[in-house]
C-alpha atoms as a PDB file:
ATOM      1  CA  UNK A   1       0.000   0.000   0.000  1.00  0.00           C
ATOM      2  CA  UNK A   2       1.445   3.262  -0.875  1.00  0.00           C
ATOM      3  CA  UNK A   3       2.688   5.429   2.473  1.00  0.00           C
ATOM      4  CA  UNK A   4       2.215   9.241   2.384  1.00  0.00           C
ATOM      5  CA  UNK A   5       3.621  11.326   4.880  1.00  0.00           C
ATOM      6  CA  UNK A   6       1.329  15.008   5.365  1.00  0.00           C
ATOM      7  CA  UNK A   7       3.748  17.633   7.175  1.00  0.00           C
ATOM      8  CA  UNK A   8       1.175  20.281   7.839  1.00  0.00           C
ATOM      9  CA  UNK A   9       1.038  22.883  10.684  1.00  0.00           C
ATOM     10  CA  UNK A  10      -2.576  24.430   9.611  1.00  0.00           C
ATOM     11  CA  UNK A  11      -4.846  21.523  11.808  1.00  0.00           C
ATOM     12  CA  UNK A  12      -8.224  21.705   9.044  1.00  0.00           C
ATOM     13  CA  UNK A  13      -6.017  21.436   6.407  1.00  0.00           C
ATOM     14  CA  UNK A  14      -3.888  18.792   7.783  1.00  0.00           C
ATOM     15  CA  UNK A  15      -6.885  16.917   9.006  1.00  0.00           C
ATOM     16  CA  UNK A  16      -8.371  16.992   5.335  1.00  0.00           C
ATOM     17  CA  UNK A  17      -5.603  16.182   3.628  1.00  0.00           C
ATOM     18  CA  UNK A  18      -4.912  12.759   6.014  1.00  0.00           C
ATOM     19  CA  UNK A  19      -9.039  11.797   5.877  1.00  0.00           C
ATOM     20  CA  UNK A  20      -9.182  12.720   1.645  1.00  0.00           C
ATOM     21  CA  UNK A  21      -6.111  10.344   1.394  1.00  0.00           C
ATOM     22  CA  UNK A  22      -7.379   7.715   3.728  1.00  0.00           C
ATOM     23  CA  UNK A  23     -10.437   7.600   2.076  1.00  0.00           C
ATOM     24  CA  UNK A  24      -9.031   6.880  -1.320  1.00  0.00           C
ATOM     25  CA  UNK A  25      -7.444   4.085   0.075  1.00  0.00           C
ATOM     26  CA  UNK A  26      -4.250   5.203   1.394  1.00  0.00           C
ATOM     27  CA  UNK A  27      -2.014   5.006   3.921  1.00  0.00           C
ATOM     28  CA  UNK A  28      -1.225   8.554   5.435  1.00  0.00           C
ATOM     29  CA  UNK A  29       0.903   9.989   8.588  1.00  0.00           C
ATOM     30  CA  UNK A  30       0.771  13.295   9.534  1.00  0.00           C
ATOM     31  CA  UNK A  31       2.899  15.626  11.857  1.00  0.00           C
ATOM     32  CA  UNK A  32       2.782  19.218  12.002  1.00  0.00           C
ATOM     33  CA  UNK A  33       6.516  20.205  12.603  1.00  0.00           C
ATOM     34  CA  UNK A  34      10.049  19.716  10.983  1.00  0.00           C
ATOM     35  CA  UNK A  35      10.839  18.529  14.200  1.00  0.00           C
ATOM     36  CA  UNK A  36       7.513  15.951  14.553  1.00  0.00           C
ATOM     37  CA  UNK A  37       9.032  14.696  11.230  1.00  0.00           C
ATOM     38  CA  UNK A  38      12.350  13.782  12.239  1.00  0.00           C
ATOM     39  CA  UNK A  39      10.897  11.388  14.820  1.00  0.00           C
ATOM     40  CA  UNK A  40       9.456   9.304  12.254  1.00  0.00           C
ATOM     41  CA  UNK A  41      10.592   6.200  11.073  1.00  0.00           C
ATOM     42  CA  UNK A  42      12.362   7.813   7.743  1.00  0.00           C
ATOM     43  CA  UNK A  43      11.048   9.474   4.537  1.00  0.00           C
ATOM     44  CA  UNK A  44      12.425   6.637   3.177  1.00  0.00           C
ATOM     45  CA  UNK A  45       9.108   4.611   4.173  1.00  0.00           C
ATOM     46  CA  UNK A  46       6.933   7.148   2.312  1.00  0.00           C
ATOM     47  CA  UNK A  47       6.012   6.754  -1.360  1.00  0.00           C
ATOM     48  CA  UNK A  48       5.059  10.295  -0.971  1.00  0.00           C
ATOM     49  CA  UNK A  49       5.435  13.708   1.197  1.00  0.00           C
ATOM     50  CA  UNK A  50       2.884  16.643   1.015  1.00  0.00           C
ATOM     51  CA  UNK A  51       4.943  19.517   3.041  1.00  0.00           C
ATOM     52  CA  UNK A  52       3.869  22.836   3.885  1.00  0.00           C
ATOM     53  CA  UNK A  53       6.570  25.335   2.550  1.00  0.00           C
ATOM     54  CA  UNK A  54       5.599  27.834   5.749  1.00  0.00           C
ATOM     55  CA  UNK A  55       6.052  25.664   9.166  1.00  0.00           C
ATOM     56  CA  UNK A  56       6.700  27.508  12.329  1.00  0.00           C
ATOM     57  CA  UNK A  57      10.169  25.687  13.033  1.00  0.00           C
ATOM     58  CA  UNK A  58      11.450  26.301   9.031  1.00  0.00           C
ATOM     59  CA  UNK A  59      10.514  25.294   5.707  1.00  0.00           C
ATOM     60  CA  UNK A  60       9.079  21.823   4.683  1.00  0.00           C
ATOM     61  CA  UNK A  61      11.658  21.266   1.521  1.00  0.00           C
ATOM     62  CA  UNK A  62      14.218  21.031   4.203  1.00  0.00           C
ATOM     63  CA  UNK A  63      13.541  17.526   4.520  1.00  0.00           C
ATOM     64  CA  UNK A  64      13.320  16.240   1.153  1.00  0.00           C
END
């Protein structure tokens, strides 16, 4: 099943995103910090990452 990782610090629009993607059938994580993402198990285990550019602790393309 493809993995997709939502890094999202807006909570409605992080909360869509993760219910739109589970509902097509997906498997989705979702943090809402650079930091939150660095605890997970490696982007490596994503197919996909949907990142905010705007976080409050720095910009989502730092972790791609």
């Amino acid at each position: 099943m493809l993995k997709i990782l939502v890094i999202e610090d807006d909570l409605e629009t992080g909360d869509y995103l993760r219910s739109e993607f589970h509902r097509a059938g997906y498997a989705c994580d979702y943090v809402d910090t650079l930091a939150s993402t660095r605890v997970q198990s490696g982007l490596s285990n994503f197919a996909v990452v949907v990142f905010d550019r705007l976080l409050p602790d720095g910009d989502g393309i730092d972790v791609v």
